[in-house]
Protein backbone atom coordinates (compact mmCIF):
# COMPACT_ATOMS: atom_id res chain seq x y z
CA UNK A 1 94.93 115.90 83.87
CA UNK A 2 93.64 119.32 84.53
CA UNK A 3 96.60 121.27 86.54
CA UNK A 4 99.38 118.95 86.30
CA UNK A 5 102.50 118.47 84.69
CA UNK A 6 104.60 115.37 84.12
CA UNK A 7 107.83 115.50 83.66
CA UNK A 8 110.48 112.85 82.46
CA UNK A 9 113.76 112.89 84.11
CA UNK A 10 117.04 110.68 83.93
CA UNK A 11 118.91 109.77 87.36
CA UNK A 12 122.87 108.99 86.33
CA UNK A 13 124.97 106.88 88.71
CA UNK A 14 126.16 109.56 90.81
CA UNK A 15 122.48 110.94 91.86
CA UNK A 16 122.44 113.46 89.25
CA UNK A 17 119.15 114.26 88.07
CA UNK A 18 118.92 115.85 84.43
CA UNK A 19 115.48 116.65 82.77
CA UNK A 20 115.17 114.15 79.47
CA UNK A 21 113.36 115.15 76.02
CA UNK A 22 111.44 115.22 75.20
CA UNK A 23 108.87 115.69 77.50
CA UNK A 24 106.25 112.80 78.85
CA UNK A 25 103.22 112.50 77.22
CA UNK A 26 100.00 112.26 79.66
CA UNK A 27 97.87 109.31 78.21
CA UNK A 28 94.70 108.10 80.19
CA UNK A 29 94.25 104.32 80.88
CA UNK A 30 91.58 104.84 78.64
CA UNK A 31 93.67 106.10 75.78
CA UNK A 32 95.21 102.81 76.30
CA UNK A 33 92.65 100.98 75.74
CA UNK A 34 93.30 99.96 79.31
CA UNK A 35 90.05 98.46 81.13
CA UNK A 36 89.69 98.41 84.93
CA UNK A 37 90.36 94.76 85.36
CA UNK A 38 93.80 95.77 83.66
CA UNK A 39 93.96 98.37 86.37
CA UNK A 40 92.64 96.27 88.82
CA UNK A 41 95.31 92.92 88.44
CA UNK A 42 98.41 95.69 88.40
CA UNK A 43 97.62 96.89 91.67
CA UNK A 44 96.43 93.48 93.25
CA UNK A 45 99.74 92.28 92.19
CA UNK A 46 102.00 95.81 93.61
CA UNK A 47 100.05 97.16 96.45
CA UNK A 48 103.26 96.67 98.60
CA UNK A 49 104.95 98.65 95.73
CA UNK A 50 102.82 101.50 95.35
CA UNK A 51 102.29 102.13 99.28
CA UNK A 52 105.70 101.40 100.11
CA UNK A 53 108.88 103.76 100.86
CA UNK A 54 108.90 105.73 104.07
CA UNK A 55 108.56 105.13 107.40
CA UNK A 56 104.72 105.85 107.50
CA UNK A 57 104.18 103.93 104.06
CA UNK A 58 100.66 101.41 104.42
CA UNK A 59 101.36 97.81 104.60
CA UNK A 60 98.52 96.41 103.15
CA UNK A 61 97.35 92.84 102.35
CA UNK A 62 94.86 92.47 99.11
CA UNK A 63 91.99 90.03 100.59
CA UNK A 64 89.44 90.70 98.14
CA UNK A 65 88.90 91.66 94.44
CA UNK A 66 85.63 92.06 92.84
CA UNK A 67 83.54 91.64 95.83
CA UNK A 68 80.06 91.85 95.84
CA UNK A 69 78.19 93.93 97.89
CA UNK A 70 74.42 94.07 99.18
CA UNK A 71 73.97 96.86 96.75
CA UNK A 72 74.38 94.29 93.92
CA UNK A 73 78.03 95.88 92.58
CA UNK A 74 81.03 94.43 93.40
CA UNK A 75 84.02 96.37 95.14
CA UNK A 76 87.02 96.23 92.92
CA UNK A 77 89.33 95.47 95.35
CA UNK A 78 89.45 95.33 99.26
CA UNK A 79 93.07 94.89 101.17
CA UNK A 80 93.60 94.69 104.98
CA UNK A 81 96.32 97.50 106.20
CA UNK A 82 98.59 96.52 109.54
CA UNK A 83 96.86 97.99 111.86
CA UNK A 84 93.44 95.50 110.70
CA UNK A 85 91.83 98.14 109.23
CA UNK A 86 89.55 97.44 105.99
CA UNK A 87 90.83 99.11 102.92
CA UNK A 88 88.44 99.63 99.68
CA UNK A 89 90.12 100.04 96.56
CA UNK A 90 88.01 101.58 93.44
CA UNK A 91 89.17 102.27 90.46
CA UNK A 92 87.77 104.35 87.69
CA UNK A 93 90.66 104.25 84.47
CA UNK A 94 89.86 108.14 83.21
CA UNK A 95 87.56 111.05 84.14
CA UNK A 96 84.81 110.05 81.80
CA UNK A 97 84.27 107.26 83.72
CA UNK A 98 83.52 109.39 86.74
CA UNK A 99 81.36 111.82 85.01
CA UNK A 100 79.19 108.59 83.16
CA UNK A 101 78.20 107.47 86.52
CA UNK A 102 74.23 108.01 87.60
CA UNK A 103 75.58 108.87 91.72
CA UNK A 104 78.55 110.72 92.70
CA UNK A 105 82.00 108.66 92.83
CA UNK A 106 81.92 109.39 96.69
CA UNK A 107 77.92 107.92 96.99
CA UNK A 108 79.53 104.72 95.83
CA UNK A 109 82.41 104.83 98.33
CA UNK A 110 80.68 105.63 101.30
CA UNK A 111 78.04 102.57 99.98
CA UNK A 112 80.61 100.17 99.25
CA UNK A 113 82.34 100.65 102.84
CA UNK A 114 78.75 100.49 104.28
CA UNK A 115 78.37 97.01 103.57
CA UNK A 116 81.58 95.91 105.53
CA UNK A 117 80.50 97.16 108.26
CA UNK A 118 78.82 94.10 108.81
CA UNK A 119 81.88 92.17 108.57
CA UNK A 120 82.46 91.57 112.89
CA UNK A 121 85.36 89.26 113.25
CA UNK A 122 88.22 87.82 111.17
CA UNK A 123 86.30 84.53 110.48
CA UNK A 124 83.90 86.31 108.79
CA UNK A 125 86.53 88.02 106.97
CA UNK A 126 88.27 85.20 106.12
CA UNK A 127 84.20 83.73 105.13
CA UNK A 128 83.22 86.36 103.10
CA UNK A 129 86.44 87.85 101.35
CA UNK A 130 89.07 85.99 101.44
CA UNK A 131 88.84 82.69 101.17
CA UNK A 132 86.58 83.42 97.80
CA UNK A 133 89.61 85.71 96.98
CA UNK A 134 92.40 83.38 97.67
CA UNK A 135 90.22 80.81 95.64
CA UNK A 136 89.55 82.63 92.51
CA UNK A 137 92.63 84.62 92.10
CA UNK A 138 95.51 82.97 94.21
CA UNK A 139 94.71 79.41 93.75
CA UNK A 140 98.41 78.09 92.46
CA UNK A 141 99.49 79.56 95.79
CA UNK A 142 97.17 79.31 98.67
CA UNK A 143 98.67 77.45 100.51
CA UNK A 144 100.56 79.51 102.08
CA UNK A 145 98.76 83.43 101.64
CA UNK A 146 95.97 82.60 104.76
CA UNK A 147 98.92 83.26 107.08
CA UNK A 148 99.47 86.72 105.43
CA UNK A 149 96.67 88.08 107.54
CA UNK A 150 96.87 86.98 110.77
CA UNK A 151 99.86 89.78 111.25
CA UNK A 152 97.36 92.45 109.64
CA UNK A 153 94.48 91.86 112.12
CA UNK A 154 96.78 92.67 115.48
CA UNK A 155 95.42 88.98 117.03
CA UNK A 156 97.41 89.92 120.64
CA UNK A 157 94.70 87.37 122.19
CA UNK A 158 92.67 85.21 121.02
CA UNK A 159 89.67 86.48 122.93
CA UNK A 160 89.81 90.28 121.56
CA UNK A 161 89.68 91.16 117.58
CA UNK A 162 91.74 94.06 117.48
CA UNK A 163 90.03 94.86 114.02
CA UNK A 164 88.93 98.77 113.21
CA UNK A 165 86.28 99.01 110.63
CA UNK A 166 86.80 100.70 107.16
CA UNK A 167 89.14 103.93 107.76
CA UNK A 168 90.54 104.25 103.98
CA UNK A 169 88.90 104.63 100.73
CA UNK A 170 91.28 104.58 98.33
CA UNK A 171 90.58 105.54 94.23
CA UNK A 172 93.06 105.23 91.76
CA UNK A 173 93.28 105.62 88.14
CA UNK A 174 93.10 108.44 85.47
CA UNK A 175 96.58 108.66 84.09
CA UNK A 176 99.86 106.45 82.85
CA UNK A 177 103.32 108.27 82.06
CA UNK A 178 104.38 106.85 78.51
């Protein structure tokens, strides 16, 4: 964690924020003996927590995990934000994980998000991610979770998708505060 500093504080009743000892330790998910599908089920479970908080905060809806892709990987996971756009989430727990890899960390991005580009309407959203989604990793509630997306793909009319293609890559991972 190259160039940055954590630091622990301690927020009393009346807003008063005091610096606590001693200071945080930065540990690596890897120093955790985290793995990525650790990673990975945290932030399927707390996307709405982690992009939450201000007024231009992403809403976004997880509609995929381990996906597979027509470059034989899998994208870790894929979420739907509210204005319909596709959102691929990657994770890679430290920086040796980065550094391993054969192609850049961007090559595999830019590959991943290639192969939803393909993806032309919500039914074959629903087709190709979700419903394989909803089935492997939501099955004791799905129910009710297919209605979570209609509000994320804009439907205004039936006859028009408003649905934008990939805008966000996002990549997460590296570091945990003790």
């Amino acid at each position: 964690m190259e160039g940055s500093k954590l630091v622990s504080i301690l927020i009393d009743s009346g807003k008063k924020i005091s610096v606590m000892e001693p200071p945080v330790e930065a540990r690596t998910f890897g120093f955790l003996e985290l793995k990525e599908d650790h990673i990975e089920a945290f932030l399927d479970g707390n996307l709405d927590v982690l992009f939450s908080g201000d007024d231009n905060a992403l809403s976004l809806l997880p509609v995929g995990r381990q996906v597979p892709n027509e470059f034989g990987g899998e994208c870790d996971l894929v979420a739907i934000d509210s204005e319909g756009c596709i959102v691929i989430i990657e994770i890679k727990r430290d920086p040796k994980d980065c550094k391993a890899r054969v192609e850049a960390f961007e090559m595999q991005a830019i590959r991943y998000a290639s192969s939803f580009a393909l993806i032309e309407s919500p039914d074959d959203l629903a087709e190709q991610v979700y419903v394989p989604y909803l089935r492997k990793y939501k099955s004791d509630k799905i129910a009710g979770l297919g209605m979570g997306l209609l509000p994320h793909l804009e439907l205004r009319n039936l006859g028009t998708w408003s649905y934008h293609p990939i805008r966000n890559s996002i990549t997460s991972g590296f570091s945990y505060t003790k």
